[in-house]
PDBML (XML) file of the C-alpha atoms, coordinates in Angstrom:
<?xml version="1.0" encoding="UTF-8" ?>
<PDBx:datablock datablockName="MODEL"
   xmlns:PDBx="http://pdbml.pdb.org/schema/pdbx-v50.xsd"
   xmlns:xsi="http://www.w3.org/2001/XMLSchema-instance"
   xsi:schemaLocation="http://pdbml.pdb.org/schema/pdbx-v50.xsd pdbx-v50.xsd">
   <PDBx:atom_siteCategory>
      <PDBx:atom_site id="1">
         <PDBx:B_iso_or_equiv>0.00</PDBx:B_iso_or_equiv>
         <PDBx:Cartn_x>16.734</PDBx:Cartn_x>
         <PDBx:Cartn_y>-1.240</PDBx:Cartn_y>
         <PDBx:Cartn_z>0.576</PDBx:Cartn_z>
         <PDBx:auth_asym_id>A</PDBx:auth_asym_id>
         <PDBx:auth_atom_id>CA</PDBx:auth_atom_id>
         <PDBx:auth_comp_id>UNK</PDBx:auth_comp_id>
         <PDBx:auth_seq_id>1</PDBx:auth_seq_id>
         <PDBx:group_PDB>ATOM</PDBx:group_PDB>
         <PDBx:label_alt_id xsi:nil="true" />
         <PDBx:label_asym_id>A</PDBx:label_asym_id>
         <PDBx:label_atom_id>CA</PDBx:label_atom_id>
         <PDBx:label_comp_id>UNK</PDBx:label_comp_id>
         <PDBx:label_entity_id>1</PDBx:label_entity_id>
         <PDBx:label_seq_id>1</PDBx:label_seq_id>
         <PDBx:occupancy>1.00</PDBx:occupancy>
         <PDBx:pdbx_PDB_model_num>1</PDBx:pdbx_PDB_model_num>
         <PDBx:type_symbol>C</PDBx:type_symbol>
      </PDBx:atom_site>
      <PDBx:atom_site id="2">
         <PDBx:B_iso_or_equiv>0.00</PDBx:B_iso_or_equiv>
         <PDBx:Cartn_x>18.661</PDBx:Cartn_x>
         <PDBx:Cartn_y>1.901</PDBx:Cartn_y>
         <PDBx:Cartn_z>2.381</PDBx:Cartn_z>
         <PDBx:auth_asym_id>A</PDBx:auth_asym_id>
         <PDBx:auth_atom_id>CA</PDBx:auth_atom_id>
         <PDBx:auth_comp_id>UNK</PDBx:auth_comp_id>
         <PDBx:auth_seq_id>2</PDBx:auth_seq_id>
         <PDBx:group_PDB>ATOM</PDBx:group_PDB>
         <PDBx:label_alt_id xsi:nil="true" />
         <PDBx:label_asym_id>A</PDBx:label_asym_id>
         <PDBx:label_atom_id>CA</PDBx:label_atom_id>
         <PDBx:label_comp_id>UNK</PDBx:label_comp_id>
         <PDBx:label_entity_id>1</PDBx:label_entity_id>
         <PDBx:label_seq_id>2</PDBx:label_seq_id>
         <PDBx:occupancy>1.00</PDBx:occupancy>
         <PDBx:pdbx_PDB_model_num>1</PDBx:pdbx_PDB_model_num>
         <PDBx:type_symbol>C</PDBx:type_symbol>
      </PDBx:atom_site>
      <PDBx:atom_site id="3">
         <PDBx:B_iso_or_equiv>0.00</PDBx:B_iso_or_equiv>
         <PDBx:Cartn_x>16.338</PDBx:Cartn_x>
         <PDBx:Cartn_y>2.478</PDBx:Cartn_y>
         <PDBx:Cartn_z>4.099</PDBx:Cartn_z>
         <PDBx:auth_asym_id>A</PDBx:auth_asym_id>
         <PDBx:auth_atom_id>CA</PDBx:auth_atom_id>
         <PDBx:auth_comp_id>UNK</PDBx:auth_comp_id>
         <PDBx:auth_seq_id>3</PDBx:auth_seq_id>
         <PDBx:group_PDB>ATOM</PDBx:group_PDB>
         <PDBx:label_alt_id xsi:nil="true" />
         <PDBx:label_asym_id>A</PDBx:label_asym_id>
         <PDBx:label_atom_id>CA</PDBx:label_atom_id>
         <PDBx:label_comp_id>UNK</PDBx:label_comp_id>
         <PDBx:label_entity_id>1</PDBx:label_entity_id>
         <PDBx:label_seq_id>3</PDBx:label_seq_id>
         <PDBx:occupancy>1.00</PDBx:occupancy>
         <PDBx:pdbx_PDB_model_num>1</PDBx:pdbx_PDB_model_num>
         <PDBx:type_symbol>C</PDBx:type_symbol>
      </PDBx:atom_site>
      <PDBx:atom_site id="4">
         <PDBx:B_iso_or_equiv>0.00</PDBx:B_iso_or_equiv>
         <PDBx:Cartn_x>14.650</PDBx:Cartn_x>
         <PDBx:Cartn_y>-0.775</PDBx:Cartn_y>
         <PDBx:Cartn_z>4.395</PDBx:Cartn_z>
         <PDBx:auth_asym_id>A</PDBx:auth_asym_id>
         <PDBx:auth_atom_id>CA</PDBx:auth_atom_id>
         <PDBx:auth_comp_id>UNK</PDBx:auth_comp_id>
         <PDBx:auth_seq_id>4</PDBx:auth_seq_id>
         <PDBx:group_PDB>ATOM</PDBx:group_PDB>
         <PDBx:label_alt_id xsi:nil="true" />
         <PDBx:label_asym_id>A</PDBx:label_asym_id>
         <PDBx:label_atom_id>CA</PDBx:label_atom_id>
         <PDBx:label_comp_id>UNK</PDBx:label_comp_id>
         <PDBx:label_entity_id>1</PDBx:label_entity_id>
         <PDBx:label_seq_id>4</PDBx:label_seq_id>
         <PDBx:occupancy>1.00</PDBx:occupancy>
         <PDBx:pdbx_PDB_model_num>1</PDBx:pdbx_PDB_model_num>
         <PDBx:type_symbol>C</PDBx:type_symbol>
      </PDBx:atom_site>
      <PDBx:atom_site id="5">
         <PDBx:B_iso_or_equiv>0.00</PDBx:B_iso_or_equiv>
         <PDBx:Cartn_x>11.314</PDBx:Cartn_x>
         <PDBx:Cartn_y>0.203</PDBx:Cartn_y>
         <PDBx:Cartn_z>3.645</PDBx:Cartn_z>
         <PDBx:auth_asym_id>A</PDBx:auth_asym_id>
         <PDBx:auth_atom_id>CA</PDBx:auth_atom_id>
         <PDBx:auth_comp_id>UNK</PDBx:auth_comp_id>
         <PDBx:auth_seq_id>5</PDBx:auth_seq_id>
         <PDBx:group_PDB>ATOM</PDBx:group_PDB>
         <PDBx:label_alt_id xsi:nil="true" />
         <PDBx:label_asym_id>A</PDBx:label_asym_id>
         <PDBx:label_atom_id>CA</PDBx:label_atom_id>
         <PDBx:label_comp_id>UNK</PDBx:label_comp_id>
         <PDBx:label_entity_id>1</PDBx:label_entity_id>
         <PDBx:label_seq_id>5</PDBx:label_seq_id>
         <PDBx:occupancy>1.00</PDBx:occupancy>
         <PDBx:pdbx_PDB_model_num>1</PDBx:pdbx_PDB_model_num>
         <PDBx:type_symbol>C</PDBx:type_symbol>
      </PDBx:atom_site>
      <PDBx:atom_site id="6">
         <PDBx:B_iso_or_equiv>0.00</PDBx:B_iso_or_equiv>
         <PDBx:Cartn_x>8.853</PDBx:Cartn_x>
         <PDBx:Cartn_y>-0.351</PDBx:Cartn_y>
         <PDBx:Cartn_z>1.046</PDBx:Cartn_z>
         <PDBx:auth_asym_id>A</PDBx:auth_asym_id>
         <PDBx:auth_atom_id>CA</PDBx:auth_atom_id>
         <PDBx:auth_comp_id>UNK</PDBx:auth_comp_id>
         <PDBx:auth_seq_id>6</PDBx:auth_seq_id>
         <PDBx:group_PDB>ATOM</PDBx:group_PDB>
         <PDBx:label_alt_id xsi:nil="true" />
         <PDBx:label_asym_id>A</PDBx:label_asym_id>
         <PDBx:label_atom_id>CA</PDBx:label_atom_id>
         <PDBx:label_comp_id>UNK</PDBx:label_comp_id>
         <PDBx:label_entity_id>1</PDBx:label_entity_id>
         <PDBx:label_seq_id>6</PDBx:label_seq_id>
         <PDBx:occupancy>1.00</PDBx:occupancy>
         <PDBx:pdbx_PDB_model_num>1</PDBx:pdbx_PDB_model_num>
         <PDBx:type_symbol>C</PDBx:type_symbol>
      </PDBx:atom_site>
      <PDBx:atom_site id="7">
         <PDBx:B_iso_or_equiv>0.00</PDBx:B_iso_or_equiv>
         <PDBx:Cartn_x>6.275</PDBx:Cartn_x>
         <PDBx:Cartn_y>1.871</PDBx:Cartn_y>
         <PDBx:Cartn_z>-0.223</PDBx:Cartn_z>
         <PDBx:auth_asym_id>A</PDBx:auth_asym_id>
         <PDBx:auth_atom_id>CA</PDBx:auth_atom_id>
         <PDBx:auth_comp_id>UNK</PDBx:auth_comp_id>
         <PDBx:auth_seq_id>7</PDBx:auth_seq_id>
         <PDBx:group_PDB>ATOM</PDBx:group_PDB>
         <PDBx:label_alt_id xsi:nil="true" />
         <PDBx:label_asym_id>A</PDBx:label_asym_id>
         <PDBx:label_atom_id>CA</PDBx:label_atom_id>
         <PDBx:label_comp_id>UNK</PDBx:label_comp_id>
         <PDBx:label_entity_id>1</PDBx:label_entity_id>
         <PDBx:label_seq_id>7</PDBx:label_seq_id>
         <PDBx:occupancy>1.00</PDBx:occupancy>
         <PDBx:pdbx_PDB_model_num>1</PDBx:pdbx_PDB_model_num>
         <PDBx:type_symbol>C</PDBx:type_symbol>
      </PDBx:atom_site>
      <PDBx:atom_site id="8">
         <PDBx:B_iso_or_equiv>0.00</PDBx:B_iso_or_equiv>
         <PDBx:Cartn_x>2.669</PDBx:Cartn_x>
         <PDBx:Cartn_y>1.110</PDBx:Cartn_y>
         <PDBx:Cartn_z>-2.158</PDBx:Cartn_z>
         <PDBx:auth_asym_id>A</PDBx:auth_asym_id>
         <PDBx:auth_atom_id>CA</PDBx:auth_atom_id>
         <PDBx:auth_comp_id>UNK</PDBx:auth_comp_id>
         <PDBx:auth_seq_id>8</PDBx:auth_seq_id>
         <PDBx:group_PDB>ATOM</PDBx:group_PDB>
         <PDBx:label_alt_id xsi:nil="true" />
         <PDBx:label_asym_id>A</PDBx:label_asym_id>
         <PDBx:label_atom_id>CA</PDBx:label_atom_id>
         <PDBx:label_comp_id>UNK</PDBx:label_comp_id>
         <PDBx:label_entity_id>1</PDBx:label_entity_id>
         <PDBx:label_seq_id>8</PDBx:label_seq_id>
         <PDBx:occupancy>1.00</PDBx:occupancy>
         <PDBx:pdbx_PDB_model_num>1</PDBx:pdbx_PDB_model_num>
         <PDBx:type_symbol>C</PDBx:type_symbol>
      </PDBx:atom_site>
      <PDBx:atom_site id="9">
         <PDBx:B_iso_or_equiv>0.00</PDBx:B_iso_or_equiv>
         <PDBx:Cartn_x>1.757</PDBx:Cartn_x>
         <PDBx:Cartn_y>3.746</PDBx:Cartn_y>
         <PDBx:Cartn_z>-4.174</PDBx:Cartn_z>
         <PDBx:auth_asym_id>A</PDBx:auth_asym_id>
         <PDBx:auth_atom_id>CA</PDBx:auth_atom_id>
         <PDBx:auth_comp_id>UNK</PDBx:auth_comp_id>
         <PDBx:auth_seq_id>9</PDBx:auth_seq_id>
         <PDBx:group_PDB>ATOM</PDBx:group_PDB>
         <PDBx:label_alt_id xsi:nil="true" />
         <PDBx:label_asym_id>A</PDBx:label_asym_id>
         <PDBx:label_atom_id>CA</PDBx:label_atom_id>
         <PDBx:label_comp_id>UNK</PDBx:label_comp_id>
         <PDBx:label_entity_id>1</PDBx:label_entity_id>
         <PDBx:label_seq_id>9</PDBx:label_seq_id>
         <PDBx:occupancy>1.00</PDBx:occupancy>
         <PDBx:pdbx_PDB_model_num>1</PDBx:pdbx_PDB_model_num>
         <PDBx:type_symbol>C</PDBx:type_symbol>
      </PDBx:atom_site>
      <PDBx:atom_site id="10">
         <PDBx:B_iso_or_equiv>0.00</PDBx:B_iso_or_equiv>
         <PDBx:Cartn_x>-2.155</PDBx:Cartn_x>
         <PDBx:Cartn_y>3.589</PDBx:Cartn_y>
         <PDBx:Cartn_z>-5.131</PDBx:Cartn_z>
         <PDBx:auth_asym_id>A</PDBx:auth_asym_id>
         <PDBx:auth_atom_id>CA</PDBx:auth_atom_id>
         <PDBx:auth_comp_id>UNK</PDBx:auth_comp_id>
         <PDBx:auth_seq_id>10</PDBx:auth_seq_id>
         <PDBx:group_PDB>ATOM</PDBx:group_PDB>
         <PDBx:label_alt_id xsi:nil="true" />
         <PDBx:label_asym_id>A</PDBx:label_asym_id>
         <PDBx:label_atom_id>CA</PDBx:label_atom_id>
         <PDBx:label_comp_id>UNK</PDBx:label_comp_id>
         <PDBx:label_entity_id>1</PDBx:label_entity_id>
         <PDBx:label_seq_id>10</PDBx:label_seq_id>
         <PDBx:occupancy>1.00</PDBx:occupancy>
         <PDBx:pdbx_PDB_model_num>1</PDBx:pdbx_PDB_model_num>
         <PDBx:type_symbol>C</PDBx:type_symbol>
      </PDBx:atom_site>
      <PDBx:atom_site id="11">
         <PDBx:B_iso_or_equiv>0.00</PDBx:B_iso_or_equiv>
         <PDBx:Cartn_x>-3.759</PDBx:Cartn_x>
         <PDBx:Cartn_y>5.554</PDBx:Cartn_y>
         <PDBx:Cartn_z>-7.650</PDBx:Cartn_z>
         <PDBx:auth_asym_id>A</PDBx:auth_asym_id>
         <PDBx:auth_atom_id>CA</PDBx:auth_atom_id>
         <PDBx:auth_comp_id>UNK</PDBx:auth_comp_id>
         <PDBx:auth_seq_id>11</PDBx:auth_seq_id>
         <PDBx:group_PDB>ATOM</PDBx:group_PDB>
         <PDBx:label_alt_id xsi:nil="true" />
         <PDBx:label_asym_id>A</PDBx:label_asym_id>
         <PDBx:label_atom_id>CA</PDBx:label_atom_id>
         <PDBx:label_comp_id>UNK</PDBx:label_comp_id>
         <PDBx:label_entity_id>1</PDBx:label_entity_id>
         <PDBx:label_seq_id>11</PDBx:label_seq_id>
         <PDBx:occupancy>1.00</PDBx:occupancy>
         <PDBx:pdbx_PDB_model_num>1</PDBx:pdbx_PDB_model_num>
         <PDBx:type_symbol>C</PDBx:type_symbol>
      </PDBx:atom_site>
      <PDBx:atom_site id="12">
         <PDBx:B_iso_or_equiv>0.00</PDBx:B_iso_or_equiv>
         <PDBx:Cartn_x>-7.429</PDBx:Cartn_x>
         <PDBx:Cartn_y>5.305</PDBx:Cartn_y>
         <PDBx:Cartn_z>-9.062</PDBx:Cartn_z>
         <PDBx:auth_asym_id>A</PDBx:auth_asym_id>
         <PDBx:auth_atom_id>CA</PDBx:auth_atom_id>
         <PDBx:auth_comp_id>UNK</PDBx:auth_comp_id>
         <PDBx:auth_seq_id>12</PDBx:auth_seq_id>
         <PDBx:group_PDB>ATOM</PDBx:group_PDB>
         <PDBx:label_alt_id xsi:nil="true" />
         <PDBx:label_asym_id>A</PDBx:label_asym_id>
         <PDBx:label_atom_id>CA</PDBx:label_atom_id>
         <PDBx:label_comp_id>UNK</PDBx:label_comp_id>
         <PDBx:label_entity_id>1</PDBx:label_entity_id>
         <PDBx:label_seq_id>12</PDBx:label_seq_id>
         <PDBx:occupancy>1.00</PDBx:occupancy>
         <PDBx:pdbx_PDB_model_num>1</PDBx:pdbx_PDB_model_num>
         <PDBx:type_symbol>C</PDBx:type_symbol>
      </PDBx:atom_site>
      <PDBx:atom_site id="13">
         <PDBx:B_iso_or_equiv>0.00</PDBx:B_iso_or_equiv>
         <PDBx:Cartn_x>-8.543</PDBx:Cartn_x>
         <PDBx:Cartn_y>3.868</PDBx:Cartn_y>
         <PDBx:Cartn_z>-5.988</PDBx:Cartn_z>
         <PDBx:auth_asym_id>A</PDBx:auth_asym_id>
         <PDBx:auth_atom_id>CA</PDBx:auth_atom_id>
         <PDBx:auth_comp_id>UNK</PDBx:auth_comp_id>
         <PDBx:auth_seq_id>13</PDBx:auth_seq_id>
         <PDBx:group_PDB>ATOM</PDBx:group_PDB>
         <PDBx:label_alt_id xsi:nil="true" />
         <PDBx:label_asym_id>A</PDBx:label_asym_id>
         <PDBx:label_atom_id>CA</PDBx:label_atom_id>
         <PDBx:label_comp_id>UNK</PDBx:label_comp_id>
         <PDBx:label_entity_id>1</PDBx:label_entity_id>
         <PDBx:label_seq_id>13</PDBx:label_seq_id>
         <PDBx:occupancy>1.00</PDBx:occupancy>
         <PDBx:pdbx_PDB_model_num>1</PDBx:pdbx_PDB_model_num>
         <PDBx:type_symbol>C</PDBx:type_symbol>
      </PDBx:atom_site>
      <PDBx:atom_site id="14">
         <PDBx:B_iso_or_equiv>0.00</PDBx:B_iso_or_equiv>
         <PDBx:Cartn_x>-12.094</PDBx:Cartn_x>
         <PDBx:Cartn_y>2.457</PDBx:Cartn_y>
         <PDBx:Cartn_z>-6.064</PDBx:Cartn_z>
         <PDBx:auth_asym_id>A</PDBx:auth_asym_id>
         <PDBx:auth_atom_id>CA</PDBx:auth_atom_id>
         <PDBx:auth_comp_id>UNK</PDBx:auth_comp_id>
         <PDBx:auth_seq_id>14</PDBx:auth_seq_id>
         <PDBx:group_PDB>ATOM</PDBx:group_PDB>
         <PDBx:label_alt_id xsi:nil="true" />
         <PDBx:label_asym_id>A</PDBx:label_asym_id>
         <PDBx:label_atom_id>CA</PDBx:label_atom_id>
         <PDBx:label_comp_id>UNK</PDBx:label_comp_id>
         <PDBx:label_entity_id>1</PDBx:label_entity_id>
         <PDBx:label_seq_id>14</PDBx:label_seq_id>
         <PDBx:occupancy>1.00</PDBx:occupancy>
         <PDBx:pdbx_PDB_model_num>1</PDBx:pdbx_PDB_model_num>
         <PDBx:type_symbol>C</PDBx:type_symbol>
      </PDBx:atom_site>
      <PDBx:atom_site id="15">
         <PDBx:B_iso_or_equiv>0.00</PDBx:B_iso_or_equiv>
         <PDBx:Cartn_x>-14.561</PDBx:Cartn_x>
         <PDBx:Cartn_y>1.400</PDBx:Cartn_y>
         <PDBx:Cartn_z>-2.784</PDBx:Cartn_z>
         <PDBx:auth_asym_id>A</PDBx:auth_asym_id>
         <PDBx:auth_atom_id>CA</PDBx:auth_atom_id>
         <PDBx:auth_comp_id>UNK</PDBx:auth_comp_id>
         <PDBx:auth_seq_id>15</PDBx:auth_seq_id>
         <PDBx:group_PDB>ATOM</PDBx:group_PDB>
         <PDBx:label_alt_id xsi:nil="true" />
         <PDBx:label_asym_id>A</PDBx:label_asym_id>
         <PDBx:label_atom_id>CA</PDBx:label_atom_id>
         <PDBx:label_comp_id>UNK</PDBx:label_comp_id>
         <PDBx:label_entity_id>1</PDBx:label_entity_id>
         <PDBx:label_seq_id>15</PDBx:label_seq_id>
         <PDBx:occupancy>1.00</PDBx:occupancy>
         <PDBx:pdbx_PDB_model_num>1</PDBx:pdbx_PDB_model_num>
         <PDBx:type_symbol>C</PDBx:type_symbol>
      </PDBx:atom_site>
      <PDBx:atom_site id="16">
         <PDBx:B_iso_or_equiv>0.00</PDBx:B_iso_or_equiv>
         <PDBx:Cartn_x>-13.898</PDBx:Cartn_x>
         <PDBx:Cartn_y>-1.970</PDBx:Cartn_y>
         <PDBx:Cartn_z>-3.328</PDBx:Cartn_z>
         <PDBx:auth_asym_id>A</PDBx:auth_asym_id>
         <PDBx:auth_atom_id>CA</PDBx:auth_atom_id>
         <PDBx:auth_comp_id>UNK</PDBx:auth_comp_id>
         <PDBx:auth_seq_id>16</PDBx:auth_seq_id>
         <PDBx:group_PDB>ATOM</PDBx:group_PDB>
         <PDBx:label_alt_id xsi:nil="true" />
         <PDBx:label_asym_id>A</PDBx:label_asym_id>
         <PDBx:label_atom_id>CA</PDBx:label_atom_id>
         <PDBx:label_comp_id>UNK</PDBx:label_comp_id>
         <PDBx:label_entity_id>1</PDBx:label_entity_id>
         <PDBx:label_seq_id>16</PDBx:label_seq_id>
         <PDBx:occupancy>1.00</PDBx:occupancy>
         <PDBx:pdbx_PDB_model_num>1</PDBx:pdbx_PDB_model_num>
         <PDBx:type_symbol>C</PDBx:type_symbol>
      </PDBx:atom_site>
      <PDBx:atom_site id="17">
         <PDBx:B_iso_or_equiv>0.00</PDBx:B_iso_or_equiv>
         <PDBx:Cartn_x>-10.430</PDBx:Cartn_x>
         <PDBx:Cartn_y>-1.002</PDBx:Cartn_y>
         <PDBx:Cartn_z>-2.098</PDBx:Cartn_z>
         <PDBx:auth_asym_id>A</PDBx:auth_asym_id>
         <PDBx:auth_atom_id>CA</PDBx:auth_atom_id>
         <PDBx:auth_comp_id>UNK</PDBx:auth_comp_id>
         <PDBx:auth_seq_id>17</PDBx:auth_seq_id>
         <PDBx:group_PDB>ATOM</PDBx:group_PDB>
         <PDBx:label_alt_id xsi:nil="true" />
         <PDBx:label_asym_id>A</PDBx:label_asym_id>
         <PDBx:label_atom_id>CA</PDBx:label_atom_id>
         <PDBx:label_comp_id>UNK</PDBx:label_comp_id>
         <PDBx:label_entity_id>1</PDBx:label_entity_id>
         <PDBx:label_seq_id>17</PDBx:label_seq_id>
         <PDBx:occupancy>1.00</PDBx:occupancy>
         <PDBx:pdbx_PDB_model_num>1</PDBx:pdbx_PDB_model_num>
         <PDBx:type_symbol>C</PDBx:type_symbol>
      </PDBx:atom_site>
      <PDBx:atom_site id="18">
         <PDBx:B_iso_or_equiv>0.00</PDBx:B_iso_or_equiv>
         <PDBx:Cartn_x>-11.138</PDBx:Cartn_x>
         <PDBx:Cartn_y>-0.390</PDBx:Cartn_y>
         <PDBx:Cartn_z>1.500</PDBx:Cartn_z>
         <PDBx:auth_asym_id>A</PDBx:auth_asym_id>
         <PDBx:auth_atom_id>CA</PDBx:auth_atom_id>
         <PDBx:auth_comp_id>UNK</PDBx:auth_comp_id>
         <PDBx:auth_seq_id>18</PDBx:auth_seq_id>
         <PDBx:group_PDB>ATOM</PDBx:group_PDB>
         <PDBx:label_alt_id xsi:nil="true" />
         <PDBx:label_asym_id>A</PDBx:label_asym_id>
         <PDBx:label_atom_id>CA</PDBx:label_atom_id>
         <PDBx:label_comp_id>UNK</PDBx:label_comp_id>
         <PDBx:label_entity_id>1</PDBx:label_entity_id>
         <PDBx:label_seq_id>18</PDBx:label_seq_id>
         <PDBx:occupancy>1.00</PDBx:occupancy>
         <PDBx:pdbx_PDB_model_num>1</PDBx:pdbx_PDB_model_num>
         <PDBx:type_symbol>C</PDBx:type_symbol>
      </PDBx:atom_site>
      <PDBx:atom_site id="19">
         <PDBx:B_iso_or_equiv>0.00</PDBx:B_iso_or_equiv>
         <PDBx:Cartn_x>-9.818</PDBx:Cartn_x>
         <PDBx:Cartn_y>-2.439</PDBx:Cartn_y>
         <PDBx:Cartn_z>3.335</PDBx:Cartn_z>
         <PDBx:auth_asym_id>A</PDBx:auth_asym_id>
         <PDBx:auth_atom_id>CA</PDBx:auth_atom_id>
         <PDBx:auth_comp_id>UNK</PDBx:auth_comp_id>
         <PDBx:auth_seq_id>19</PDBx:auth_seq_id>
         <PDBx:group_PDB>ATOM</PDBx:group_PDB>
         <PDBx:label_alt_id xsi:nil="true" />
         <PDBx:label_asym_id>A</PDBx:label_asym_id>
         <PDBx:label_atom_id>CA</PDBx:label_atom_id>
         <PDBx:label_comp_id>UNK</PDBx:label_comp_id>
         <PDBx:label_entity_id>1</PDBx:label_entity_id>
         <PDBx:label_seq_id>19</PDBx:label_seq_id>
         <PDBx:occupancy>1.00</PDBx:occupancy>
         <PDBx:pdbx_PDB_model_num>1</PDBx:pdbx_PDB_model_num>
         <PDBx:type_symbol>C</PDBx:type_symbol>
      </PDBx:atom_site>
      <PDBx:atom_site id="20">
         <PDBx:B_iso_or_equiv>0.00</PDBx:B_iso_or_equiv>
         <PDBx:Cartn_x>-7.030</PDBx:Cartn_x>
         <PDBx:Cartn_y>-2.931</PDBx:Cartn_y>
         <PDBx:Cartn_z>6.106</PDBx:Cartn_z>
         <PDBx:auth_asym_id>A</PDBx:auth_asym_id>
         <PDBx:auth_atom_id>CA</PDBx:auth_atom_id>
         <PDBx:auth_comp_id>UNK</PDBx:auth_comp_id>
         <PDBx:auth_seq_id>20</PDBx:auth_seq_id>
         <PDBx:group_PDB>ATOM</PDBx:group_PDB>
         <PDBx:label_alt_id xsi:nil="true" />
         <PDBx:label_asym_id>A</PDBx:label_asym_id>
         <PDBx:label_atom_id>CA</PDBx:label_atom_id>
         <PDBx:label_comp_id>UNK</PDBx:label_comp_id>
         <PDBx:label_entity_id>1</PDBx:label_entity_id>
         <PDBx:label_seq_id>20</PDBx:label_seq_id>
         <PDBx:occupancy>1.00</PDBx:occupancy>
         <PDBx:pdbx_PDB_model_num>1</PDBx:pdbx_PDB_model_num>
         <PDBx:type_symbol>C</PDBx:type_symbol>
      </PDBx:atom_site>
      <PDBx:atom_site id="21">
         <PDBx:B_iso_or_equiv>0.00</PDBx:B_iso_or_equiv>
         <PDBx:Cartn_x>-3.710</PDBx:Cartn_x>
         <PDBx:Cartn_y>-3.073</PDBx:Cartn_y>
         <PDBx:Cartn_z>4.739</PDBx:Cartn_z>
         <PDBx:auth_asym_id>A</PDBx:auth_asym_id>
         <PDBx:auth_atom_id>CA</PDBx:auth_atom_id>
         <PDBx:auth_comp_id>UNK</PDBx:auth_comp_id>
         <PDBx:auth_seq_id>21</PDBx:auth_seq_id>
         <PDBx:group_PDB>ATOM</PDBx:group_PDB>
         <PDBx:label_alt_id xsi:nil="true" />
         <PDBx:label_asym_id>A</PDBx:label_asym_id>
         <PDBx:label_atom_id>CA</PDBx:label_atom_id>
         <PDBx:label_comp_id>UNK</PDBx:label_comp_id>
         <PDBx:label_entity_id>1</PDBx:label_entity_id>
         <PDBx:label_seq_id>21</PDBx:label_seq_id>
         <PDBx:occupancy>1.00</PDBx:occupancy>
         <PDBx:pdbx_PDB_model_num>1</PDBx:pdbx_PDB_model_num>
         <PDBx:type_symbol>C</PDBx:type_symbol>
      </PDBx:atom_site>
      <PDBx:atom_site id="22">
         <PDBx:B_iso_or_equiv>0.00</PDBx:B_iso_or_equiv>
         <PDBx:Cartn_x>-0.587</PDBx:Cartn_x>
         <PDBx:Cartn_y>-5.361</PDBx:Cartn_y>
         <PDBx:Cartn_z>5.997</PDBx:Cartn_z>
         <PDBx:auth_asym_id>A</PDBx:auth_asym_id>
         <PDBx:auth_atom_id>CA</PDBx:auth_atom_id>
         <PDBx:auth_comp_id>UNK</PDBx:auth_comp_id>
         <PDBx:auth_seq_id>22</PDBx:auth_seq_id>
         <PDBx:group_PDB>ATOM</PDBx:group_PDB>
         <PDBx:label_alt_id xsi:nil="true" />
         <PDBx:label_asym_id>A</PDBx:label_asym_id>
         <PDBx:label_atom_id>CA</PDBx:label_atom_id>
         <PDBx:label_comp_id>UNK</PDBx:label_comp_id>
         <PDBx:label_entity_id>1</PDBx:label_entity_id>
         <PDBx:label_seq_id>22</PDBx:label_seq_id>
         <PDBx:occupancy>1.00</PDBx:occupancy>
         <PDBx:pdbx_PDB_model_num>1</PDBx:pdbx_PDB_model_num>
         <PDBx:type_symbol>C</PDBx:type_symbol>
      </PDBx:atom_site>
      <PDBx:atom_site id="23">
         <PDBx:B_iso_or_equiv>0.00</PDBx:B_iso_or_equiv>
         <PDBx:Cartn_x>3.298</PDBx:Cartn_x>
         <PDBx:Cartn_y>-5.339</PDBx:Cartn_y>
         <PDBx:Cartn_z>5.494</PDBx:Cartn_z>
         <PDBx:auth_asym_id>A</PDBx:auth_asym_id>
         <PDBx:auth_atom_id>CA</PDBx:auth_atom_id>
         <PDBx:auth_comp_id>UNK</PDBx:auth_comp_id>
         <PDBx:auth_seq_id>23</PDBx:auth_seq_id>
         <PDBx:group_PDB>ATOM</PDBx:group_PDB>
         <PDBx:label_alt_id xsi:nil="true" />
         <PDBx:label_asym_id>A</PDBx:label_asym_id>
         <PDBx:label_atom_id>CA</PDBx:label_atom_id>
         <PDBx:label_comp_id>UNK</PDBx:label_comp_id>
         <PDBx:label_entity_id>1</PDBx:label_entity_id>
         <PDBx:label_seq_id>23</PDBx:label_seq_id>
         <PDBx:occupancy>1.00</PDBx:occupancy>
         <PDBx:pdbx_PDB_model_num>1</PDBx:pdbx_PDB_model_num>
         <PDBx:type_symbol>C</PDBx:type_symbol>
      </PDBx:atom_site>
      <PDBx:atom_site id="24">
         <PDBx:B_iso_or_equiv>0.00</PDBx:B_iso_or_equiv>
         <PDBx:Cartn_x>4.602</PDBx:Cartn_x>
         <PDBx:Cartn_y>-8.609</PDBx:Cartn_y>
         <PDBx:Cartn_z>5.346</PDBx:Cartn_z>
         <PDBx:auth_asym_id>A</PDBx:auth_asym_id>
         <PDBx:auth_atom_id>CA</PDBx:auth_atom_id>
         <PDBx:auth_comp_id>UNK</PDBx:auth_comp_id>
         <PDBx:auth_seq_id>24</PDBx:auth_seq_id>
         <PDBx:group_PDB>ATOM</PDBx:group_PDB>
         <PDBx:label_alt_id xsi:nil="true" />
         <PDBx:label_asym_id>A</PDBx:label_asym_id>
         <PDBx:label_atom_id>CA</PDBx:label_atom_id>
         <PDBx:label_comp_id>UNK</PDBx:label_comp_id>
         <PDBx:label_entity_id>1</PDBx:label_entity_id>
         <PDBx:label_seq_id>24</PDBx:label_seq_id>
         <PDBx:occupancy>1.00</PDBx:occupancy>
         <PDBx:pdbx_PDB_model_num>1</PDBx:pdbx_PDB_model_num>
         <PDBx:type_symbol>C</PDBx:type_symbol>
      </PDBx:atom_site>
   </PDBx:atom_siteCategory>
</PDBx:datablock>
């Protein structure tokens, strides 16, 4: 909240996870 950001941290990522992501 500082810094107002968020973060996504993504481990055992699999092709199904391609995609385009968004911050909302």
């Amino acid at each position: 909240n500082a810094k107002n950001t968020v973060y996504l941290q993504m481990n055992s990522l699999k092709p199904e996870d391609t995609a385009v992501y968004y911050c909302n």
